[in-house]
Protein backbone atom coordinates (compact mmCIF):
# COMPACT_ATOMS: atom_id res chain seq x y z
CA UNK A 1 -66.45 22.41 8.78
CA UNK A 2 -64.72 21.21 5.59
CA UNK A 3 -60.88 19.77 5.90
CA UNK A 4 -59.54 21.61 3.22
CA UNK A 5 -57.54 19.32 0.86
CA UNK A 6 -53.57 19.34 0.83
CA UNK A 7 -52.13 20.90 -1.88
CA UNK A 8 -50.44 18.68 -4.43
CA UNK A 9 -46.86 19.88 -3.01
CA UNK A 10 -47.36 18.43 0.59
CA UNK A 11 -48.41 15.48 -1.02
CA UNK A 12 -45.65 15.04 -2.81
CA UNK A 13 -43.27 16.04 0.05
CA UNK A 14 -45.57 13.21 2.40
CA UNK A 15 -44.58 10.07 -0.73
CA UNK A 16 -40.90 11.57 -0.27
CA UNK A 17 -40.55 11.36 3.30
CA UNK A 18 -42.46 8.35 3.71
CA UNK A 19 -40.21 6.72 1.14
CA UNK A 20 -36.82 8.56 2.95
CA UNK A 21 -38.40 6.85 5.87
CA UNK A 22 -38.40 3.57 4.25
CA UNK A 23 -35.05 2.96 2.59
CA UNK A 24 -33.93 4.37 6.43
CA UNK A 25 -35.01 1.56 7.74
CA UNK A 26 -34.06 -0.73 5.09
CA UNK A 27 -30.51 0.90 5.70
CA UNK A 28 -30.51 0.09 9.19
CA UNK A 29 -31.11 -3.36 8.80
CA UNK A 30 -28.88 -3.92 6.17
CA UNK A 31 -25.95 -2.33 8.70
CA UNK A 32 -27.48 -4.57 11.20
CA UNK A 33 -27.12 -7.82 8.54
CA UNK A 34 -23.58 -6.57 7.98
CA UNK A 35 -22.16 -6.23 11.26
CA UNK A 36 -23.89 -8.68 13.66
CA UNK A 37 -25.33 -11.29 10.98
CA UNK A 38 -22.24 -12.17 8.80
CA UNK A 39 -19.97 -12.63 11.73
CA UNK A 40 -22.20 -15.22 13.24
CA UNK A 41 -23.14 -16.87 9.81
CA UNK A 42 -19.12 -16.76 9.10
CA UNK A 43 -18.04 -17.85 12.50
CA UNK A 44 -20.75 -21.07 11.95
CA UNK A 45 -18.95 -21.38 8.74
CA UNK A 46 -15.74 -21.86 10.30
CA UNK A 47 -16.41 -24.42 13.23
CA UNK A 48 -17.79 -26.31 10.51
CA UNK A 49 -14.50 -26.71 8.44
CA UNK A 50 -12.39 -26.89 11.22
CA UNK A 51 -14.37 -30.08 12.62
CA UNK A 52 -13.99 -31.24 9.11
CA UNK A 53 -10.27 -30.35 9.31
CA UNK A 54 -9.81 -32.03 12.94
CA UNK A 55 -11.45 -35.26 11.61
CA UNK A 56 -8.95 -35.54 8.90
CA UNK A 57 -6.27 -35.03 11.10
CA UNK A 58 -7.56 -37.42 13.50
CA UNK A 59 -6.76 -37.85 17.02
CA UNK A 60 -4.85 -34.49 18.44
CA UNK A 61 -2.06 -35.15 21.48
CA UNK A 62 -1.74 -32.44 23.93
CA UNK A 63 1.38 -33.45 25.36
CA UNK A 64 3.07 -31.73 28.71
CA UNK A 65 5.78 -29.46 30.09
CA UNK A 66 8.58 -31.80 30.11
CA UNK A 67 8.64 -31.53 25.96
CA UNK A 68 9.00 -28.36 25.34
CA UNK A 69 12.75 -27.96 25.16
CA UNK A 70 13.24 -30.75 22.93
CA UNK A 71 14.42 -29.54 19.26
CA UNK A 72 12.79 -31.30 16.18
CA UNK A 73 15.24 -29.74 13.56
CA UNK A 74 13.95 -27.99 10.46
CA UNK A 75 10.07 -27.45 9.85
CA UNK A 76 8.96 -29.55 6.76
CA UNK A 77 6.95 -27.84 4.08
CA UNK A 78 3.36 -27.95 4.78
CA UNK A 79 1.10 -30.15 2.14
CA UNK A 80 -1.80 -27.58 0.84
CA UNK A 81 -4.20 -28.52 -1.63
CA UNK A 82 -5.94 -26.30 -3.98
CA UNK A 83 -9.92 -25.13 -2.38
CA UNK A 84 -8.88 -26.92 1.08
CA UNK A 85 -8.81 -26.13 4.45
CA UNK A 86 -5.57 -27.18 5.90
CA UNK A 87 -4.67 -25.15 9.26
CA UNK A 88 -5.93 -24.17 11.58
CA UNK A 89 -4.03 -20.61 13.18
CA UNK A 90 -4.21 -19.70 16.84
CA UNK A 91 -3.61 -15.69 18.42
CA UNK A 92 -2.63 -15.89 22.04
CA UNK A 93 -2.34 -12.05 21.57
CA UNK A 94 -6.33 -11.76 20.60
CA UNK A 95 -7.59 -13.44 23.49
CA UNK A 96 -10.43 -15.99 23.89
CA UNK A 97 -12.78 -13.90 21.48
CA UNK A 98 -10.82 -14.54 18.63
CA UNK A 99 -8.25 -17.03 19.67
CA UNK A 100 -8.27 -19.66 16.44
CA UNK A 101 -8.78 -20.07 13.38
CA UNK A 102 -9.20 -22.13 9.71
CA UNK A 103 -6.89 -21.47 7.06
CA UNK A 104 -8.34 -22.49 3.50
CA UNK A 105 -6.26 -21.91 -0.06
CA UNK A 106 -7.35 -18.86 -1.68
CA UNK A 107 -8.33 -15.06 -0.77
CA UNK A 108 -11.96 -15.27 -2.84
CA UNK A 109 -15.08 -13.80 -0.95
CA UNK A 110 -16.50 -17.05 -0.93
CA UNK A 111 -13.47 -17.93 1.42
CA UNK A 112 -12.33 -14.62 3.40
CA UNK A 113 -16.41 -14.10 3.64
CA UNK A 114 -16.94 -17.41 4.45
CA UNK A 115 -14.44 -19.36 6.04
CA UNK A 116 -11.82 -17.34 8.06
CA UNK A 117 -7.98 -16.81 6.94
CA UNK A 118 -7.76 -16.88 3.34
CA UNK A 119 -3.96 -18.03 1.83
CA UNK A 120 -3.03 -16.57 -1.25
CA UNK A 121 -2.07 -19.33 -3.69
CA UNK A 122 1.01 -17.14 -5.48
CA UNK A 123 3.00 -17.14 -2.07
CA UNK A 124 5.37 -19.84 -0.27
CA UNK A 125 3.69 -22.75 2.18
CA UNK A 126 4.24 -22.89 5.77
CA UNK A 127 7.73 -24.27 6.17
CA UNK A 128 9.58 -22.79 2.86
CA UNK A 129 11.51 -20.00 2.61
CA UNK A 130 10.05 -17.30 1.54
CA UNK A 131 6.56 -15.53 2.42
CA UNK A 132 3.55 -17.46 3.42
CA UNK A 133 1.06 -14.74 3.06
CA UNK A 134 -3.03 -14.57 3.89
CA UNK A 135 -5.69 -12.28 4.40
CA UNK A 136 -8.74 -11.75 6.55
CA UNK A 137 -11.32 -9.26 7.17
CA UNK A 138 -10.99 -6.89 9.92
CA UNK A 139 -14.96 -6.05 10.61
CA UNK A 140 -17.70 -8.31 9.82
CA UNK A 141 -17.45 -11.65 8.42
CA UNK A 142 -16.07 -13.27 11.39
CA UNK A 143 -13.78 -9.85 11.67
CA UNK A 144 -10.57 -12.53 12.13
CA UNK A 145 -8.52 -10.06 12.10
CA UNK A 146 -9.38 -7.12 14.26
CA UNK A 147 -6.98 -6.94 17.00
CA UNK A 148 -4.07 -7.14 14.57
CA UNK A 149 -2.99 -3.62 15.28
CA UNK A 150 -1.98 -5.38 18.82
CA UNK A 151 0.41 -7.53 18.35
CA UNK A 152 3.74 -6.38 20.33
CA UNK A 153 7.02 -7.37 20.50
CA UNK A 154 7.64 -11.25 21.16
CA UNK A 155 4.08 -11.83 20.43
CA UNK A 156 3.41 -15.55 18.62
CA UNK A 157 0.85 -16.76 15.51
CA UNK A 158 1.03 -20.74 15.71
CA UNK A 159 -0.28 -22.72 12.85
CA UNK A 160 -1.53 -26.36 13.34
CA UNK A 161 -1.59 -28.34 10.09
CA UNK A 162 -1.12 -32.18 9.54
CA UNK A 163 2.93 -31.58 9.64
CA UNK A 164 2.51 -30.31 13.13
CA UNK A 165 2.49 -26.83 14.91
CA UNK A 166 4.81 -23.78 13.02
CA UNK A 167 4.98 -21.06 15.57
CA UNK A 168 6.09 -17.62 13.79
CA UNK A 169 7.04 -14.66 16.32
CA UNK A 170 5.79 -11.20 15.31
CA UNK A 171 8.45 -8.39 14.32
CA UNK A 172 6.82 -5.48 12.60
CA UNK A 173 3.35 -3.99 11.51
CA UNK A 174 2.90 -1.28 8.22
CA UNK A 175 0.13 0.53 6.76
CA UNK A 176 0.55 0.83 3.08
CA UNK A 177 -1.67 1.17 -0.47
CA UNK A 178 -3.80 -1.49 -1.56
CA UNK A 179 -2.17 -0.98 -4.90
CA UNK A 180 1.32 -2.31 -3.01
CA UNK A 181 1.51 -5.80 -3.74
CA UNK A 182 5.22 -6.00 -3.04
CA UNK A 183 4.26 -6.72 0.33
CA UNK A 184 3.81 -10.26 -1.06
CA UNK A 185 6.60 -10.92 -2.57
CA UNK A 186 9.34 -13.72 -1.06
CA UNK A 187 11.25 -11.16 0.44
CA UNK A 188 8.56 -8.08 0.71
CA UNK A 189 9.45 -4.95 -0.92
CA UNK A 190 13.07 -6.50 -2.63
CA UNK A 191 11.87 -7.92 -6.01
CA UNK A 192 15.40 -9.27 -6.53
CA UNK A 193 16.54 -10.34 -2.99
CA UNK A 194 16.70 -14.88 -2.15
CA UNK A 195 14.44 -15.56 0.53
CA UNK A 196 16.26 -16.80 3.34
CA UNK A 197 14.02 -17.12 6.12
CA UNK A 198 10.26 -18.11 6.09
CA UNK A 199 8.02 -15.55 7.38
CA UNK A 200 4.26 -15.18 7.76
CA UNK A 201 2.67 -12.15 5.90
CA UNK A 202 -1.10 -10.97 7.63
CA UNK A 203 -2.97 -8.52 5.61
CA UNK A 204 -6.05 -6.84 6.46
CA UNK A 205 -7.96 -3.43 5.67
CA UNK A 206 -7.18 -0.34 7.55
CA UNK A 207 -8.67 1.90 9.29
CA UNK A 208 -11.34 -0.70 10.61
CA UNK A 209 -14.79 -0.17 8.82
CA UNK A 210 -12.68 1.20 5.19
CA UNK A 211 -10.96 0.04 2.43
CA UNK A 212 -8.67 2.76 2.27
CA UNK A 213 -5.44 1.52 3.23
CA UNK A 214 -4.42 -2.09 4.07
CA UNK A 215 -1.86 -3.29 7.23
CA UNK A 216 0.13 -5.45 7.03
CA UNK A 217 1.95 -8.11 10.24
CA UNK A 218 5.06 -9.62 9.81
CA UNK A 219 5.84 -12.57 11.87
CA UNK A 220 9.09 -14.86 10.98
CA UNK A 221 9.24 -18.66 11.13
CA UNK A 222 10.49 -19.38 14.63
CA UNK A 223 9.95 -23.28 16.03
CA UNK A 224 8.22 -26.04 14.81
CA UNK A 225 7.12 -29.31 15.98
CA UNK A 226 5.82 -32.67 15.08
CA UNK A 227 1.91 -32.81 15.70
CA UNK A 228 2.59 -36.06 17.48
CA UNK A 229 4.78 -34.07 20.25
CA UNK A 230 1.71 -31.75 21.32
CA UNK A 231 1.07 -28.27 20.63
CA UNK A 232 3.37 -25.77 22.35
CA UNK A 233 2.42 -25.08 26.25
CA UNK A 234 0.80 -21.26 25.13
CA UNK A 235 -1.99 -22.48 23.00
CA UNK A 236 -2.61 -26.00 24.91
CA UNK A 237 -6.22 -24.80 26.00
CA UNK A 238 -6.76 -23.29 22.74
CA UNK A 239 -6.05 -26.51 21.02
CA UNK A 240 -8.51 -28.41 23.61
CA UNK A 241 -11.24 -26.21 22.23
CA UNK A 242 -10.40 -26.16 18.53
CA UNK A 243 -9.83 -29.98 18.32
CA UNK A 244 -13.19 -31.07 20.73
């Protein structure tokens, strides 16, 4: 019996679905690369620069109970260097998934991809009044920032740098444009107003998995203390595994 041939339209139609079948695949693994792949190749990233970090620092006291109470006045202004990594930032609130992490100058993709917390260069340093402001992605890349939509009241962000520990205590969360910049200014949203407290300024995209709006934590500058005193009690264990 003779196979009779196909015609030239299911030919056609067999190239078009093997090709549909193809780039399907290719599209899986490229969600696959995307969301599992980049967070461990970022997260590698980041242990990397924070040993670098730690070693520059050198040796870390941990300190105990009996000096937390003690008052070390004002918080200096934190030294940061253009292209370095100078903090490292710790999230009680996150839990052990996504406890800590390096702060590097700069909100580039090769950073915020890369690296972590990104710091953008055009606001104030840890310690000055005024906004210190960074950004990190939500999904993928390490997603840094994923549980920010948790933070609740009394809820504290602690930054170790060289100065010592700044611990900021959260006070409000916003979704607004990506075309709203204002959010960085010293005092966000009052282009005129005198800074007169130093507050920490988180920005991230929102919804997770879009660009379409961004939210935005506000956390203000609360204690501060030498690094030679020991980080505060709350992020002790944290420390430990950051700094060994």
């Amino acid at each position: 019996m003779t196979r009779q041939k196909p015609s030239v339209g299911n030919r056609i139609l067999g190239v078009l679905g093997e090709i549909l079948i193809t780039l399907g695949i290719l599209l899986m693994l490229y969600v696959a690369w995307e969301l599992w792949w980049t967070n461990i190749d970022s997260a590698n990233a980041q242990k990397q620069v924070t040993q670098n970090l730690v070693q520059n620092i050198g040796d870390v006291k941990i300190g105990d109970d009996t000096e937390e109470d003690i008052d070390y006045g004002p918080a200096p202004v934190a030294e940061v260097n253009p292209g370095e990594t100078f903090g490292i930032m710790y999230f009680p609130r996150f839990g052990s998934n996504g406890s800590h992490h390096p702060v590097t100058y700069g909100v580039g993709r090769d950073v915020i991809d890369n690296l972590g917390i990104g710091y953008y260069p055009s606001t104030q340093l840890p310690g000055e009044k005024g906004n210190f402001a960074v950004a990190a992605h939500r999904q993928t890349h390490g997603q840094v920032f994923w549980d920010i939509d948790k933070l609740q009241k009394g809820d504290k962000i602690y930054l170790q740098t060289k100065e010592g520990y700044y611990t900021y205590t959260w006070y409000e969360t916003e979704i607004v444009q990506p075309s709203n910049g204002d959010v960085l200014l010293p005092v966000p949203h009052e282009p005129d107003a005198e800074p007169k407290r130093s507050i920490l300024t988180m920005t991230s995209c929102h919804p997770p998995f879009t660009t379409r709006l961004r939210i935005i934590a506000y956390s203000e500058l609360t204690d501060w203390r030498p690094l030679e005193a020991g980080p505060p009690k709350e992020i002790r264990e944290m420390v430990k595994d950051a700094t060994s």
